[in-house]
N, C-alpha and C. Protein backbone atom coordinates (compact mmCIF):
# COMPACT_ATOMS: atom_id res chain seq x y z
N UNK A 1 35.05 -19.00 1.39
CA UNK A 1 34.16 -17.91 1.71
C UNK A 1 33.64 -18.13 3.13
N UNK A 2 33.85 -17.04 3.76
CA UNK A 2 32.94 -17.39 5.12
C UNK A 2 31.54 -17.31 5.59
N UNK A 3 31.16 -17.76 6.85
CA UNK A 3 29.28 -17.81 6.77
C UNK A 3 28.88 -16.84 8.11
N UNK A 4 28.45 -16.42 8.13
CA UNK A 4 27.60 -15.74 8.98
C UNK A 4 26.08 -16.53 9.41
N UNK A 5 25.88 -16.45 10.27
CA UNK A 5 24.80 -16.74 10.91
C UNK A 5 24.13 -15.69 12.10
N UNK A 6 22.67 -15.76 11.98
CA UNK A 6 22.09 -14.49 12.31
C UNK A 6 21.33 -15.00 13.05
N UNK A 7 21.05 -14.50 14.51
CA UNK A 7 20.46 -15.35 15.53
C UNK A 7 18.98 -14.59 16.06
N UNK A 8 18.33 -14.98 16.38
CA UNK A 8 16.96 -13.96 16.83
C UNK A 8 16.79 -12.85 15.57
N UNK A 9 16.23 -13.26 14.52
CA UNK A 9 15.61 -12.07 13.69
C UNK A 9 14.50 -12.06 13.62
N UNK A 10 14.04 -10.86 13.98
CA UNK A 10 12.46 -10.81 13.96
C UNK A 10 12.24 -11.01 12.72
N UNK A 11 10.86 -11.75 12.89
CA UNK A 11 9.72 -12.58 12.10
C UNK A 11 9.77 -10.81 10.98
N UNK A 12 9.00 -10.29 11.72
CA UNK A 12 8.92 -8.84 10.25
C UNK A 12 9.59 -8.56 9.18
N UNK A 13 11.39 -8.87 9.86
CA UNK A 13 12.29 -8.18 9.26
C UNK A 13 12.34 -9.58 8.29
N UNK A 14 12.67 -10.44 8.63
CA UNK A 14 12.20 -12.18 8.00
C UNK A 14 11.65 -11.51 6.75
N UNK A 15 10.56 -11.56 6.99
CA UNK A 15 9.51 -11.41 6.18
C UNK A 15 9.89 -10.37 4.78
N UNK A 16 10.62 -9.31 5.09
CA UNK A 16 10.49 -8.04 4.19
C UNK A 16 11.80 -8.39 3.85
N UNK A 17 13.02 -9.24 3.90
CA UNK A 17 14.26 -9.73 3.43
C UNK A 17 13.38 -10.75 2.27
N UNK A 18 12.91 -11.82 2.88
CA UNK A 18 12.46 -12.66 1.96
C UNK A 18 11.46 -12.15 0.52
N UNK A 19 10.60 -11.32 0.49
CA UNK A 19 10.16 -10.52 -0.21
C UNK A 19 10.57 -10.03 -0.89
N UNK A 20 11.54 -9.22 -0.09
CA UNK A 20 12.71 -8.50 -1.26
C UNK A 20 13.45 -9.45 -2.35
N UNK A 21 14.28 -10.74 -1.35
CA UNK A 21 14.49 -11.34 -2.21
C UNK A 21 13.84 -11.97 -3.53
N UNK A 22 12.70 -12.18 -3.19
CA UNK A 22 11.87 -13.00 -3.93
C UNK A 22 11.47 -11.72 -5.59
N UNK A 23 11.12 -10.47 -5.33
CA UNK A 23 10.82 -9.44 -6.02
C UNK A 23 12.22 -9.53 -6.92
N UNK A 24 13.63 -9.44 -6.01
CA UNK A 24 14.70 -9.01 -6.87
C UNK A 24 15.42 -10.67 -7.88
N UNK A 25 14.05 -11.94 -7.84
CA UNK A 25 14.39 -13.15 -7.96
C UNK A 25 16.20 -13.18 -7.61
N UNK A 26 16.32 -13.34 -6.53
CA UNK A 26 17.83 -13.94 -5.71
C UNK A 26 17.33 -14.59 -4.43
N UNK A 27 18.12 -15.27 -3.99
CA UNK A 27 18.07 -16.56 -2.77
C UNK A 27 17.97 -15.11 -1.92
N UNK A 28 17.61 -16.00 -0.50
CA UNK A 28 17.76 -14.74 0.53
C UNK A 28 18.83 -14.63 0.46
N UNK A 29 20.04 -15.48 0.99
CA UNK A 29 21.15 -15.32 0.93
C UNK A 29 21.96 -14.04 0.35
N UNK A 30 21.36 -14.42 -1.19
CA UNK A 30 22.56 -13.59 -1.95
C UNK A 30 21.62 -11.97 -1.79
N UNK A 31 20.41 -11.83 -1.70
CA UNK A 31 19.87 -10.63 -1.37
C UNK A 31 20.60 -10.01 0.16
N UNK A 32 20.53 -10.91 0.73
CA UNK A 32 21.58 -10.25 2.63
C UNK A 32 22.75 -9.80 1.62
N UNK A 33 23.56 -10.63 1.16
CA UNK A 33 24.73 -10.13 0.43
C UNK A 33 24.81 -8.85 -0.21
N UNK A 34 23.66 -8.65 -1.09
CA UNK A 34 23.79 -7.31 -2.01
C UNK A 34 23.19 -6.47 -0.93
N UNK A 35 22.45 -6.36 -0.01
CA UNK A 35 21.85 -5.34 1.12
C UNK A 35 23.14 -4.73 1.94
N UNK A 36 23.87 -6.14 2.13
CA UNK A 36 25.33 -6.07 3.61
C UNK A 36 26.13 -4.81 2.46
N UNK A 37 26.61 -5.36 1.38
CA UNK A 37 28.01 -4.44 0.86
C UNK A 37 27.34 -3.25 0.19
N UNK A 38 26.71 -3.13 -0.15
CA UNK A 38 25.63 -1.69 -0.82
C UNK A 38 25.77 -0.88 0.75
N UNK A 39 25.28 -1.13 1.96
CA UNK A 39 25.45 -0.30 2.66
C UNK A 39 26.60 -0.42 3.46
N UNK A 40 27.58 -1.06 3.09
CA UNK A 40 29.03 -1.15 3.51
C UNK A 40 29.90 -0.13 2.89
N UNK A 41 29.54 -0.21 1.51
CA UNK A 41 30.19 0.94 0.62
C UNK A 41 29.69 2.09 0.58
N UNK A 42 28.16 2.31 1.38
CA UNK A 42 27.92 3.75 1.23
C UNK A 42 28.34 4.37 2.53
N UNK A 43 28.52 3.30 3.57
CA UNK A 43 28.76 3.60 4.89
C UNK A 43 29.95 3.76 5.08
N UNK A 44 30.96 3.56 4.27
CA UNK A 44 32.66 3.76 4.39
C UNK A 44 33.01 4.19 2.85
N UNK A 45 32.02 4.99 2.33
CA UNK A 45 33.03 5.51 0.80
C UNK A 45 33.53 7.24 1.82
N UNK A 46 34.56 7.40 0.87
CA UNK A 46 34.95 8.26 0.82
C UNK A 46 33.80 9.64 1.56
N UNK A 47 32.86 10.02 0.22
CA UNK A 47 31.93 10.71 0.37
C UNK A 47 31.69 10.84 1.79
N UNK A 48 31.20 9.19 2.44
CA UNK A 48 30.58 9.04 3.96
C UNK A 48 31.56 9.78 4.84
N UNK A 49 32.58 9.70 4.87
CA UNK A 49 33.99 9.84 5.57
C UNK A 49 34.37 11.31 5.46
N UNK A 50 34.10 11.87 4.27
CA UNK A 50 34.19 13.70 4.65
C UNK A 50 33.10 13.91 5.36
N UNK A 51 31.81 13.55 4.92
CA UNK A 51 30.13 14.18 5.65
C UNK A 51 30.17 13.86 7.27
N UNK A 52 31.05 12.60 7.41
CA UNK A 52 31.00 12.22 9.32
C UNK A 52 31.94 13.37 9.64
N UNK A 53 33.43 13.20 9.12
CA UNK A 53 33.88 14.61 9.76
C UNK A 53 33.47 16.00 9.71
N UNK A 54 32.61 16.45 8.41
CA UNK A 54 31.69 17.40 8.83
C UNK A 54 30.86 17.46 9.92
N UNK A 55 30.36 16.63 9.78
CA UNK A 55 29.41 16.47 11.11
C UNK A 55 29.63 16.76 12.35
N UNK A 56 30.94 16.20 12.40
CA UNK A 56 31.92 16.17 14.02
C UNK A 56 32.38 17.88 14.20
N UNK A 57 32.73 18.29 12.69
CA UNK A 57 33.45 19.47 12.95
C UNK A 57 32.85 20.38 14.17
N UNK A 58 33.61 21.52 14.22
CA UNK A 58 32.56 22.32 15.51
C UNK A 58 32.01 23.40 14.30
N UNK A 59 31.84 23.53 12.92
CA UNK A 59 30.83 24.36 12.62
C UNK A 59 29.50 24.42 12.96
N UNK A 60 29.21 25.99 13.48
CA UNK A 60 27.72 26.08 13.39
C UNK A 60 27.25 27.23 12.31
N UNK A 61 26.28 26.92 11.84
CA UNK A 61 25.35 28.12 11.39
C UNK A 61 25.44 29.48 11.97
N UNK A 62 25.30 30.23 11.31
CA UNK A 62 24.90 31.55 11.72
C UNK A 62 23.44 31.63 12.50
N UNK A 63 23.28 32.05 13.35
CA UNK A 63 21.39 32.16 14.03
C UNK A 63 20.97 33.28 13.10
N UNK A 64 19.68 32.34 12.88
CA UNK A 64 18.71 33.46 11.99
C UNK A 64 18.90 32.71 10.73
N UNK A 65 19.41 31.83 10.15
CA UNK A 65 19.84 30.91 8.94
C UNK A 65 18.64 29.98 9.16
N UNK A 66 17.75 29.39 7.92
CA UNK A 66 17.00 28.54 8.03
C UNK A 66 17.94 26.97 7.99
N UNK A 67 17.46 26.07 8.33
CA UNK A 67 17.57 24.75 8.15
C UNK A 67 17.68 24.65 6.84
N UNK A 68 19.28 23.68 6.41
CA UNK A 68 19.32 23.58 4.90
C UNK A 68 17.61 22.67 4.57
N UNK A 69 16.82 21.75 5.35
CA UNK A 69 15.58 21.07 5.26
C UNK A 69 14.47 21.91 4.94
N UNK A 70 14.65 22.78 5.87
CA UNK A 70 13.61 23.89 5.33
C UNK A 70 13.79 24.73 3.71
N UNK A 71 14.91 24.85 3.94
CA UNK A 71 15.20 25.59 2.52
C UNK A 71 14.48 24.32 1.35
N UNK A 72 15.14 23.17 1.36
CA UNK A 72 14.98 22.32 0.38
C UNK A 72 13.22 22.03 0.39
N UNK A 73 12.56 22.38 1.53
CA UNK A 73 10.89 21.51 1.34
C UNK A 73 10.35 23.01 0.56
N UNK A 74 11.08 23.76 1.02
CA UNK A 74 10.56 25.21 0.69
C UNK A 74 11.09 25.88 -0.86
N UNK A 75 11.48 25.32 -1.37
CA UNK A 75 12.27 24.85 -2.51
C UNK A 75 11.09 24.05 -3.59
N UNK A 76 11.02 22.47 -3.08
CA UNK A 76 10.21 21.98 -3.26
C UNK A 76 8.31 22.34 -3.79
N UNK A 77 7.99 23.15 -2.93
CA UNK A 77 6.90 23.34 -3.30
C UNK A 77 6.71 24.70 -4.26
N UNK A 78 7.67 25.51 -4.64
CA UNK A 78 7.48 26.36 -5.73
C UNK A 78 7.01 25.58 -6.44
């Protein structure tokens, strides 16, 4: 298995890894581990990989269309 080593991490971020770990009882270690591939797999599934090329596409909205955000907060508070 290979090791990684992580150089200059801020004290904060320190802090709220170790925490976490400690809450989810796992070593820091294996908490970096489940943090690294959880957002490895959400960052390269499939799903991610149509929504980036959406993104890129050249669709735009129609003008005069609300923000799907707006719709959803506006949604929300009915």
């Amino acid at each position: 298995m290979a090791t990684l080593h992580v150089r200059r991490l801020p004290e904060p971020l320190y802090h709220r890894l170790t925490k976490l770990a400690d809450q989810e009882h796992r070593s820091l270690s294996a908490e970096v581990r489940v943090l690294l591939e959880r957002e490895l797999r959400r960052t390269f599934s499939p799903a991610a990989k149509a929504l980036k090329a959406l993104d890129r596409s050249r669709f735009r909205p129609s003008r005069g269309v609300p923000p799907t955000l707006e719709l959803l907060r506006a949604d929300r508070r009915r």
